[in-house]
N, C-alpha and C. Protein backbone atom coordinates (compact mmCIF):
# COMPACT_ATOMS: atom_id res chain seq x y z
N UNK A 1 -42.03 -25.99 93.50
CA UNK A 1 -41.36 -25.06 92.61
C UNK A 1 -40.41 -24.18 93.44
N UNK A 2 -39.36 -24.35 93.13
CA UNK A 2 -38.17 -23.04 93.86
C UNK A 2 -38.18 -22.01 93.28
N UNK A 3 -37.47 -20.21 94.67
CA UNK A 3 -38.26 -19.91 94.00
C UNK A 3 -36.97 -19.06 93.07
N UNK A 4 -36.97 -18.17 92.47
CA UNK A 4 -35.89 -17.86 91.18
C UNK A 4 -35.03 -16.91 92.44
N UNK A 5 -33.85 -16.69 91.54
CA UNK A 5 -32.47 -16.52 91.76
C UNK A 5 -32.77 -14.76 92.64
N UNK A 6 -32.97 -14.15 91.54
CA UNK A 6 -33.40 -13.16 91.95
C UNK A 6 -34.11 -12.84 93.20
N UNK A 7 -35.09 -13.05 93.41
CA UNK A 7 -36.18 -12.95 95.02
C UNK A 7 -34.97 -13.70 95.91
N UNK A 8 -34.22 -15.06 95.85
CA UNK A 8 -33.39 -15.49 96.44
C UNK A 8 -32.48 -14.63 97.36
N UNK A 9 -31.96 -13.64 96.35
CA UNK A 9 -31.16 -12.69 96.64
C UNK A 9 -31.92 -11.18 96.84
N UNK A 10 -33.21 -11.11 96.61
CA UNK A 10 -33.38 -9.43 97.06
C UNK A 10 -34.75 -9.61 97.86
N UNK A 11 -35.23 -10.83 98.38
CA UNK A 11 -36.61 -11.05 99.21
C UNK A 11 -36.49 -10.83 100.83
N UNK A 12 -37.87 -10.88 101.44
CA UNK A 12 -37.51 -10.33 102.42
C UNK A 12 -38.88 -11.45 103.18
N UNK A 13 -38.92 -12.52 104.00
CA UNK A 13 -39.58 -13.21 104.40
C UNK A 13 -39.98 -12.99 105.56
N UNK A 14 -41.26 -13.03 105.75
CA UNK A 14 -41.97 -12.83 107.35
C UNK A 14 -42.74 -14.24 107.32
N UNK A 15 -42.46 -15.03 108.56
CA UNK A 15 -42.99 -16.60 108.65
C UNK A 15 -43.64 -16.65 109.19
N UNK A 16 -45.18 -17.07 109.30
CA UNK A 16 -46.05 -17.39 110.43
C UNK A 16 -46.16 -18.73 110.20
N UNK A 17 -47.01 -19.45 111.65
CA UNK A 17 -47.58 -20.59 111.51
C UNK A 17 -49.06 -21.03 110.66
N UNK A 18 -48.70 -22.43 110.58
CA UNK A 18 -50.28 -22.88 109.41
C UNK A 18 -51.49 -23.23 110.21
N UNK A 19 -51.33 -23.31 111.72
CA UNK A 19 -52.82 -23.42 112.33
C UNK A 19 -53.77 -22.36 112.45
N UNK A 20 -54.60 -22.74 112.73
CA UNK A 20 -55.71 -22.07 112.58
C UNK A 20 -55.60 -21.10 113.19
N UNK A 21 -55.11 -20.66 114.77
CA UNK A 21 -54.96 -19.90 115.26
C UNK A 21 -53.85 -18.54 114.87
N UNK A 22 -52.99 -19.45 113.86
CA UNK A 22 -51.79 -18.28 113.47
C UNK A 22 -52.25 -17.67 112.40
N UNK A 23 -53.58 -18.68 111.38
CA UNK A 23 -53.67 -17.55 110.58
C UNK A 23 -54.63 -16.75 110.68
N UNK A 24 -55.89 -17.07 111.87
CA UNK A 24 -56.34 -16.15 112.18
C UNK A 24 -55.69 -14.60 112.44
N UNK A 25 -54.78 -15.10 113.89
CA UNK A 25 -54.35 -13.71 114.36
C UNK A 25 -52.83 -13.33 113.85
N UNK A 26 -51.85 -14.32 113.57
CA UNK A 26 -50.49 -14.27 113.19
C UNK A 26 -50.22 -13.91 111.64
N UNK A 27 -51.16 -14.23 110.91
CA UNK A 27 -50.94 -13.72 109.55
C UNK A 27 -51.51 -12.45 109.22
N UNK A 28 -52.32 -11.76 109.63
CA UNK A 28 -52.78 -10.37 109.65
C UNK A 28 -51.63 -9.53 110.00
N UNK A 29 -51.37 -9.72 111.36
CA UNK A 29 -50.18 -9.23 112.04
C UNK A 29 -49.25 -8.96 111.30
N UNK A 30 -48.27 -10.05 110.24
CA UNK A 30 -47.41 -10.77 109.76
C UNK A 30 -47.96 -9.34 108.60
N UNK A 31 -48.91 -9.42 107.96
CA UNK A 31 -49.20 -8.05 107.08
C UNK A 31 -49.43 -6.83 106.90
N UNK A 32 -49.51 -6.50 108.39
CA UNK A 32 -49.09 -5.43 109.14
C UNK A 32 -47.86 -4.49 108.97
N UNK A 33 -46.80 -5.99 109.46
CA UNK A 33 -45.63 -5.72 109.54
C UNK A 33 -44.83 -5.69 107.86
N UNK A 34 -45.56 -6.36 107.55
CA UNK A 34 -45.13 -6.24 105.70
C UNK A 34 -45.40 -4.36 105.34
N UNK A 35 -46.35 -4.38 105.40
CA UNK A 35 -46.40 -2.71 105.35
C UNK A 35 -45.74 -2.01 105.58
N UNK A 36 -45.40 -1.88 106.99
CA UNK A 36 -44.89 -1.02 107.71
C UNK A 36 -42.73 -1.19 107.23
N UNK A 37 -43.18 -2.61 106.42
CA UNK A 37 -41.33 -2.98 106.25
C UNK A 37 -41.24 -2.15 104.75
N UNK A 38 -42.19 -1.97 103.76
CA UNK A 38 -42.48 -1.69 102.80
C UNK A 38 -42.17 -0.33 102.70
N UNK A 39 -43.50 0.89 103.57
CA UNK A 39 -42.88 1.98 103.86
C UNK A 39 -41.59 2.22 104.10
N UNK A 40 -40.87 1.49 105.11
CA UNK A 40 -39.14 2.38 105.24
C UNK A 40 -38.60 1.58 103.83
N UNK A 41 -38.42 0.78 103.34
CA UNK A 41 -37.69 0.69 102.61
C UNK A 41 -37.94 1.03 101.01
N UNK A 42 -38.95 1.93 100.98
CA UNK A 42 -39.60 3.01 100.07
C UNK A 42 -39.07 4.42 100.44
N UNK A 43 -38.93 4.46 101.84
CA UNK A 43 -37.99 5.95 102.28
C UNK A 43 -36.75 5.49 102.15
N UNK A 44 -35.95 4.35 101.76
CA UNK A 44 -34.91 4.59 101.17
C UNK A 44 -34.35 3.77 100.01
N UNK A 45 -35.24 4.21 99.34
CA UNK A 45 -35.23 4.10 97.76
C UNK A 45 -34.45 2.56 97.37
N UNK A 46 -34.97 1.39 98.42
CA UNK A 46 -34.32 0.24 98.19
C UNK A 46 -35.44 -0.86 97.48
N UNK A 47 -34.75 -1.42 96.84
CA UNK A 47 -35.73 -2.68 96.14
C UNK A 47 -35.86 -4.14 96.62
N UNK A 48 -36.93 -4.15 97.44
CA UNK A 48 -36.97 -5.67 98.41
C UNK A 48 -38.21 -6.22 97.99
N UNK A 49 -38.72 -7.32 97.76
CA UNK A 49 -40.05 -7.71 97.73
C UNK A 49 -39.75 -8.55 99.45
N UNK A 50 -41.21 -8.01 99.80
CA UNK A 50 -41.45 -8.87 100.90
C UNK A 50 -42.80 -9.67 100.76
N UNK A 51 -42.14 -10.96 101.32
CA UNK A 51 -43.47 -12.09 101.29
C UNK A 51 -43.67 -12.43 102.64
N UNK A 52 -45.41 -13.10 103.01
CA UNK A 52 -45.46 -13.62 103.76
C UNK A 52 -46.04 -15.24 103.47
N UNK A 53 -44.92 -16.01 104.33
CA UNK A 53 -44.96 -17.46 104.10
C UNK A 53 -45.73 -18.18 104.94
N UNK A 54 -45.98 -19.11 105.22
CA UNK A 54 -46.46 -20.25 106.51
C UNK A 54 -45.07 -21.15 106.51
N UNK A 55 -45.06 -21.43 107.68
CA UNK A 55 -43.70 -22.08 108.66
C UNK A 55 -43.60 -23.33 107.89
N UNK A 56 -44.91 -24.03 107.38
CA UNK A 56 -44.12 -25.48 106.07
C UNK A 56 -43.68 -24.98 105.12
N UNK A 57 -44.12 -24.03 104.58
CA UNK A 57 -43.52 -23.85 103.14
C UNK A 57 -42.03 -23.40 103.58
N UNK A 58 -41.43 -22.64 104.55
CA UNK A 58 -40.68 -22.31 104.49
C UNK A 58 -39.47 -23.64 104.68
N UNK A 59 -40.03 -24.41 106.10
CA UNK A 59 -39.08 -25.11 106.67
C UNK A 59 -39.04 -25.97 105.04
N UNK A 60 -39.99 -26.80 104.38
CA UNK A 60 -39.77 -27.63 103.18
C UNK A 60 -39.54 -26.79 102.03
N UNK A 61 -38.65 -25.29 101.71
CA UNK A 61 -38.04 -25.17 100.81
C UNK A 61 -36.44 -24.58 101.34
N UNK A 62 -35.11 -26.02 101.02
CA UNK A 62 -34.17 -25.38 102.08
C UNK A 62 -33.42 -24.17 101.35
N UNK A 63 -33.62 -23.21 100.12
CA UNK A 63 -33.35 -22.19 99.64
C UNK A 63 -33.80 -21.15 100.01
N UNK A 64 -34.72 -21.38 100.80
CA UNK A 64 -35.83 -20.40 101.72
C UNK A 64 -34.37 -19.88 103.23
N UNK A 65 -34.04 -20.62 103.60
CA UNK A 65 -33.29 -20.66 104.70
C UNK A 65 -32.08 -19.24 105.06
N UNK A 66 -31.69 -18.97 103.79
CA UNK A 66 -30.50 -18.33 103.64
C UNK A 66 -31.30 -17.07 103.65
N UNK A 67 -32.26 -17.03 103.23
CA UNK A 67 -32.92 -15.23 103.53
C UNK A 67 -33.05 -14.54 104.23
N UNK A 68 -33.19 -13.06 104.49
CA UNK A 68 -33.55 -12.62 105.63
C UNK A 68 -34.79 -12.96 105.79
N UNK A 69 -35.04 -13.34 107.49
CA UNK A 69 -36.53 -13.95 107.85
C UNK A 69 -36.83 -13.09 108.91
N UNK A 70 -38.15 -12.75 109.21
CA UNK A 70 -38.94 -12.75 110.76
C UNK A 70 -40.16 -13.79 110.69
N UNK A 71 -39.88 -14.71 111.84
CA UNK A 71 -40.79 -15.16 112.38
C UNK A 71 -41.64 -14.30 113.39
N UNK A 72 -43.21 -14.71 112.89
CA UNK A 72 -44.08 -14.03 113.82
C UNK A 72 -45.21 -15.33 114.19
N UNK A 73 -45.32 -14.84 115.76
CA UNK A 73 -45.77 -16.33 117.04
C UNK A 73 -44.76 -17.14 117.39
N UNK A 74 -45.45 -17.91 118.24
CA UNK A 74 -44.50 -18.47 119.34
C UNK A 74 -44.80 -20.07 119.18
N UNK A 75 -44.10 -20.51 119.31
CA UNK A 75 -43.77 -22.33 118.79
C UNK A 75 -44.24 -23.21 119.04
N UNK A 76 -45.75 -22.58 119.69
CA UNK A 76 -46.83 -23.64 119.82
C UNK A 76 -47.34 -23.67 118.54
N UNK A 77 -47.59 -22.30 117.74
CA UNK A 77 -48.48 -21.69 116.68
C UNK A 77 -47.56 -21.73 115.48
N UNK A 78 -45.97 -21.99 115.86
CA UNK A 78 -44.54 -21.63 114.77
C UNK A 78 -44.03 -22.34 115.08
N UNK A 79 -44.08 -23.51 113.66
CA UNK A 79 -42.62 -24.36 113.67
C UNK A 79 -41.27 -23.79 113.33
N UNK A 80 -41.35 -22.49 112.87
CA UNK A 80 -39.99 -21.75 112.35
C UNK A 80 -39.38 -21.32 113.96
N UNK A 81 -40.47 -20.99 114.60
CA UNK A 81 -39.99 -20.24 115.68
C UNK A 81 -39.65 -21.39 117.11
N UNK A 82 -40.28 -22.49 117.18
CA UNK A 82 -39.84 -23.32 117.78
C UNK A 82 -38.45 -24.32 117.18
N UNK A 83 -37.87 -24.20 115.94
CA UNK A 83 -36.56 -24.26 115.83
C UNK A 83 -35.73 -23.29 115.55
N UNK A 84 -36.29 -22.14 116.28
CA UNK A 84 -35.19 -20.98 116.15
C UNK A 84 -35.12 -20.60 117.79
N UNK A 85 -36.02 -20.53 117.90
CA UNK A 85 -35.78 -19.90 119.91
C UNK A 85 -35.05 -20.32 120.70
N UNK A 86 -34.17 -21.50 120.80
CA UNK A 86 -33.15 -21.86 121.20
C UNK A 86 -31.77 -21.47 120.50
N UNK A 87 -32.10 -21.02 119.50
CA UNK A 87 -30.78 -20.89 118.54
C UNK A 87 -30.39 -19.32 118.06
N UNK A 88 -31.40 -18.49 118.14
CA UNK A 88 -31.49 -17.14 117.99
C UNK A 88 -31.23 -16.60 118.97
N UNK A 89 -30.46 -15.47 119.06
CA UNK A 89 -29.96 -14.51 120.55
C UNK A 89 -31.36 -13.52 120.87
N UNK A 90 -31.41 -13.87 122.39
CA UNK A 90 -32.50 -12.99 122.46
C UNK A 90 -32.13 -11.27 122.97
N UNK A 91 -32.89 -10.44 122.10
CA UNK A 91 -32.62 -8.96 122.40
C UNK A 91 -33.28 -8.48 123.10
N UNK A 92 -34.60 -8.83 123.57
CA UNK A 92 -35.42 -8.48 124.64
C UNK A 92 -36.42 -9.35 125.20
N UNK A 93 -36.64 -9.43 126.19
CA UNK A 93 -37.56 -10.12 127.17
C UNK A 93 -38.62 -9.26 128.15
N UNK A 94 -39.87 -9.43 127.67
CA UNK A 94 -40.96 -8.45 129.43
C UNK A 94 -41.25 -9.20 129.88
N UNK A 95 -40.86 -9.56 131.30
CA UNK A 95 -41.79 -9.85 131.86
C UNK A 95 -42.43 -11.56 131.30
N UNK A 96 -41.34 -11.94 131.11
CA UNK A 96 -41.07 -13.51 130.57
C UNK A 96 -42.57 -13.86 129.47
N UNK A 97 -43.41 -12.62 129.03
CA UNK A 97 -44.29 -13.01 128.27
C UNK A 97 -44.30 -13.04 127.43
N UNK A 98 -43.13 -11.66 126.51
CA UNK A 98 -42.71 -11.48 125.02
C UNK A 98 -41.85 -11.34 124.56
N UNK A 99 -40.98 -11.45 123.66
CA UNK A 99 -39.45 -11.63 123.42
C UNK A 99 -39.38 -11.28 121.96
N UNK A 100 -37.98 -10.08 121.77
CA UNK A 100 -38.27 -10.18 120.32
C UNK A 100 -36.37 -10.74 120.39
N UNK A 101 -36.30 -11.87 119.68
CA UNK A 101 -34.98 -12.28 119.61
C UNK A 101 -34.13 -12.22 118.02
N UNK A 102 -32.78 -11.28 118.05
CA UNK A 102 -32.13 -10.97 117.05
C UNK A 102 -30.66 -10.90 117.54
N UNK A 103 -29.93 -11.17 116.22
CA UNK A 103 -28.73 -10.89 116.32
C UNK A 103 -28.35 -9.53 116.24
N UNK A 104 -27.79 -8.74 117.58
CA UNK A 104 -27.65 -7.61 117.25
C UNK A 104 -26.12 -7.24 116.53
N UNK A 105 -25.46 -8.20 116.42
CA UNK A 105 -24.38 -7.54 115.73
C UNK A 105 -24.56 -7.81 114.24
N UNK A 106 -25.74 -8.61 113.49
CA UNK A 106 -26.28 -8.87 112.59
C UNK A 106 -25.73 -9.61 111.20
N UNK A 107 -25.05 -10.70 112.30
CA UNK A 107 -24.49 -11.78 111.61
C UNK A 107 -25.77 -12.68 110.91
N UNK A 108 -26.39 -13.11 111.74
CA UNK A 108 -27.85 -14.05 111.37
C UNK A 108 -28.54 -12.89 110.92
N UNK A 109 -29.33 -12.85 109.93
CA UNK A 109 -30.44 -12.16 109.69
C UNK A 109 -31.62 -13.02 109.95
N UNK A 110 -31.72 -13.54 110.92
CA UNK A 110 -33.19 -14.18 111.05
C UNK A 110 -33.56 -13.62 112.28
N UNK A 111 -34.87 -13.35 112.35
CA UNK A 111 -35.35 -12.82 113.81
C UNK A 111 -36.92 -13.58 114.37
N UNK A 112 -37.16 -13.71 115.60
CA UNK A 112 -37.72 -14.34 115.84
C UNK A 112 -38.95 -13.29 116.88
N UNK A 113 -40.32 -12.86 116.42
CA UNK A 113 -41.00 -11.88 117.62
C UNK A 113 -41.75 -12.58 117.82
N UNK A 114 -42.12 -12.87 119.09
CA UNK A 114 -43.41 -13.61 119.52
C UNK A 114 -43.86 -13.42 121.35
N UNK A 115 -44.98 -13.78 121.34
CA UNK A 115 -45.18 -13.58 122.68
C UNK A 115 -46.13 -14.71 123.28
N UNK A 116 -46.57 -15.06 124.78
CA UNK A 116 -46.92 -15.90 125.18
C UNK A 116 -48.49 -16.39 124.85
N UNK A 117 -48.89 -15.24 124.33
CA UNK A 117 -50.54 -15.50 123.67
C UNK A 117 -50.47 -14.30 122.37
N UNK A 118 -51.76 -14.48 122.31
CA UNK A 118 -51.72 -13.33 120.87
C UNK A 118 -51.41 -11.75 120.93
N UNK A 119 -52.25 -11.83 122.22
CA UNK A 119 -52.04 -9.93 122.30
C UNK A 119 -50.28 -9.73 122.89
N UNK A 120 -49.71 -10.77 123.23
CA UNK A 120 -48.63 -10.88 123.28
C UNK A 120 -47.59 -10.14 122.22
N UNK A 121 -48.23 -11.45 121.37
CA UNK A 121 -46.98 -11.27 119.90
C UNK A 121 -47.65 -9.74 119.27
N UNK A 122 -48.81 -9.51 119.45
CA UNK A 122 -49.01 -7.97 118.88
C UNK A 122 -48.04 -7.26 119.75
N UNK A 123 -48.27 -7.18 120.85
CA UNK A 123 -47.06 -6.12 121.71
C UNK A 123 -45.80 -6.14 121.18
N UNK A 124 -45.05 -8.07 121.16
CA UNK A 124 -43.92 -7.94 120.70
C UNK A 124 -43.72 -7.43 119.76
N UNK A 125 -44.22 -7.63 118.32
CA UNK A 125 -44.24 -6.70 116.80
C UNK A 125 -44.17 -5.26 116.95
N UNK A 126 -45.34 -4.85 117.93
CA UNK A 126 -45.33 -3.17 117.93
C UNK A 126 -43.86 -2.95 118.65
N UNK A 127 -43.21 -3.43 119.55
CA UNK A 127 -42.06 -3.05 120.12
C UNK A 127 -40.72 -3.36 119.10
N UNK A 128 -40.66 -4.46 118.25
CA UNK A 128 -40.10 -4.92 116.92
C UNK A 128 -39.81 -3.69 116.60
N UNK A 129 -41.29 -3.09 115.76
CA UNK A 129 -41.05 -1.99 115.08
C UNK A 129 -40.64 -0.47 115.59
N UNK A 130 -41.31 -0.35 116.98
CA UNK A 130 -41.23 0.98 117.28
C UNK A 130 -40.13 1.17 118.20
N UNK A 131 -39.35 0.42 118.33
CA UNK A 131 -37.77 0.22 119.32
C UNK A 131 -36.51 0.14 118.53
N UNK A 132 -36.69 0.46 117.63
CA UNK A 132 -35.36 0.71 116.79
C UNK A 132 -34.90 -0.94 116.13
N UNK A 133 -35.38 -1.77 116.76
CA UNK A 133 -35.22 -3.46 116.00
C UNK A 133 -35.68 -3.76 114.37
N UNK A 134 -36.60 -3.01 114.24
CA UNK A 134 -36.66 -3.79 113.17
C UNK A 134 -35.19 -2.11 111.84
N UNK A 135 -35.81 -1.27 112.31
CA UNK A 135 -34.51 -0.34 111.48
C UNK A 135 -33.21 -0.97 111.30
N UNK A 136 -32.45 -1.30 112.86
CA UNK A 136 -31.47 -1.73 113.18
C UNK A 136 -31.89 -3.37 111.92
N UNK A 137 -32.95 -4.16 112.01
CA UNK A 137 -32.48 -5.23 111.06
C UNK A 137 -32.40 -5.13 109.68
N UNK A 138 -33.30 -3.98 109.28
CA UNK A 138 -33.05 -3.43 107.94
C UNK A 138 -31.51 -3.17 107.52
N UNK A 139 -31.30 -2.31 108.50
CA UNK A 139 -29.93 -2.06 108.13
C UNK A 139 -28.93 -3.26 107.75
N UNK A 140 -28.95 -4.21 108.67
CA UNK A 140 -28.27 -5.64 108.43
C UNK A 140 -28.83 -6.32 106.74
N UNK A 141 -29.98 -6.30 106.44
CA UNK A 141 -30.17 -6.51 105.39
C UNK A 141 -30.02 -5.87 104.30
N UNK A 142 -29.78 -4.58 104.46
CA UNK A 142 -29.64 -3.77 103.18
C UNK A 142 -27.67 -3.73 103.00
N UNK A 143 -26.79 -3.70 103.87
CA UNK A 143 -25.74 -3.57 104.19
C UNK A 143 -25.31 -5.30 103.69
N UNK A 144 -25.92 -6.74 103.49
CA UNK A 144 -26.32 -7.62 102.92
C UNK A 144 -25.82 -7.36 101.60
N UNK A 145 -26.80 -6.71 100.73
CA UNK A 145 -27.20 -6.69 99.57
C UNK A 145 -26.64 -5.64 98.89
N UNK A 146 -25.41 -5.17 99.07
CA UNK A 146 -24.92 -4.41 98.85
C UNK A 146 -23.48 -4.93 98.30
């Protein structure tokens, strides 16, 4: 089922992987960050539904594609994120363990946070959010939809 016109145009997708390991620790995370995307864009009085997907549903619906996305894990655990990490600009790197990669002039709205194990990609997310990245991608998406 595709999904309607509307969410098409005002949704807001966070992708994890379908193994076991991503939805243990990557989909919690992934709802975390739904929250925390929820709050700011409740402080500014904008109307987004945000979902969280698994990396098949997304890659096998190609209307899914055109949305703003974050992938969360790394492309052992993410098929979204192992065909984006070569193709997404990366905005930060520690210490070659975590990377949160975005377009900063915010042509692509897709972003990619992940790190080399789990407590990894938690670091990367908390730095996502608390480093001005994920504001800065809001902005690209609301400036979008406008």
């Amino acid at each position: 089922m595709l999904p309607d016109r509307e969410f098409l145009e005002q949704g807001l997708l966070i992708v994890t992987g379908s193994t076991l390991g991503a939805e243990r620790r990557d989909r919690p995370l992934a709802y975390g960050l739904k929250g925390r995307i929820e709050e700011r864009l409740e402080g500014m009085a904008c109307r987004r539904e945000v979902v969280v997907i698994g990396d098949l549903w997304y890659l096998n619906c190609e209307p899914l594609h055109q949305m703003p996305m974050i992938s969360v894990g790394g492309p052992a655990v993410n098929a979204v994120t192992g065909q984006l990490f070569k193709r997404v600009p990366t905005a930060l790197v520690v210490d070659n363990a975590l990377l949160v990669q975005m377009d900063l002039t915010l042509e692509d709205l897709r972003v990619v946070v992940w790190g080399g194990n789990s407590a990894s990609t938690v670091d990367a997310v908390d730095i996502f959010v608390n480093r001005g990245y994920l504001g800065r991608f809001l902005e690209g998406v609301l400036a979008r939809s406008l």
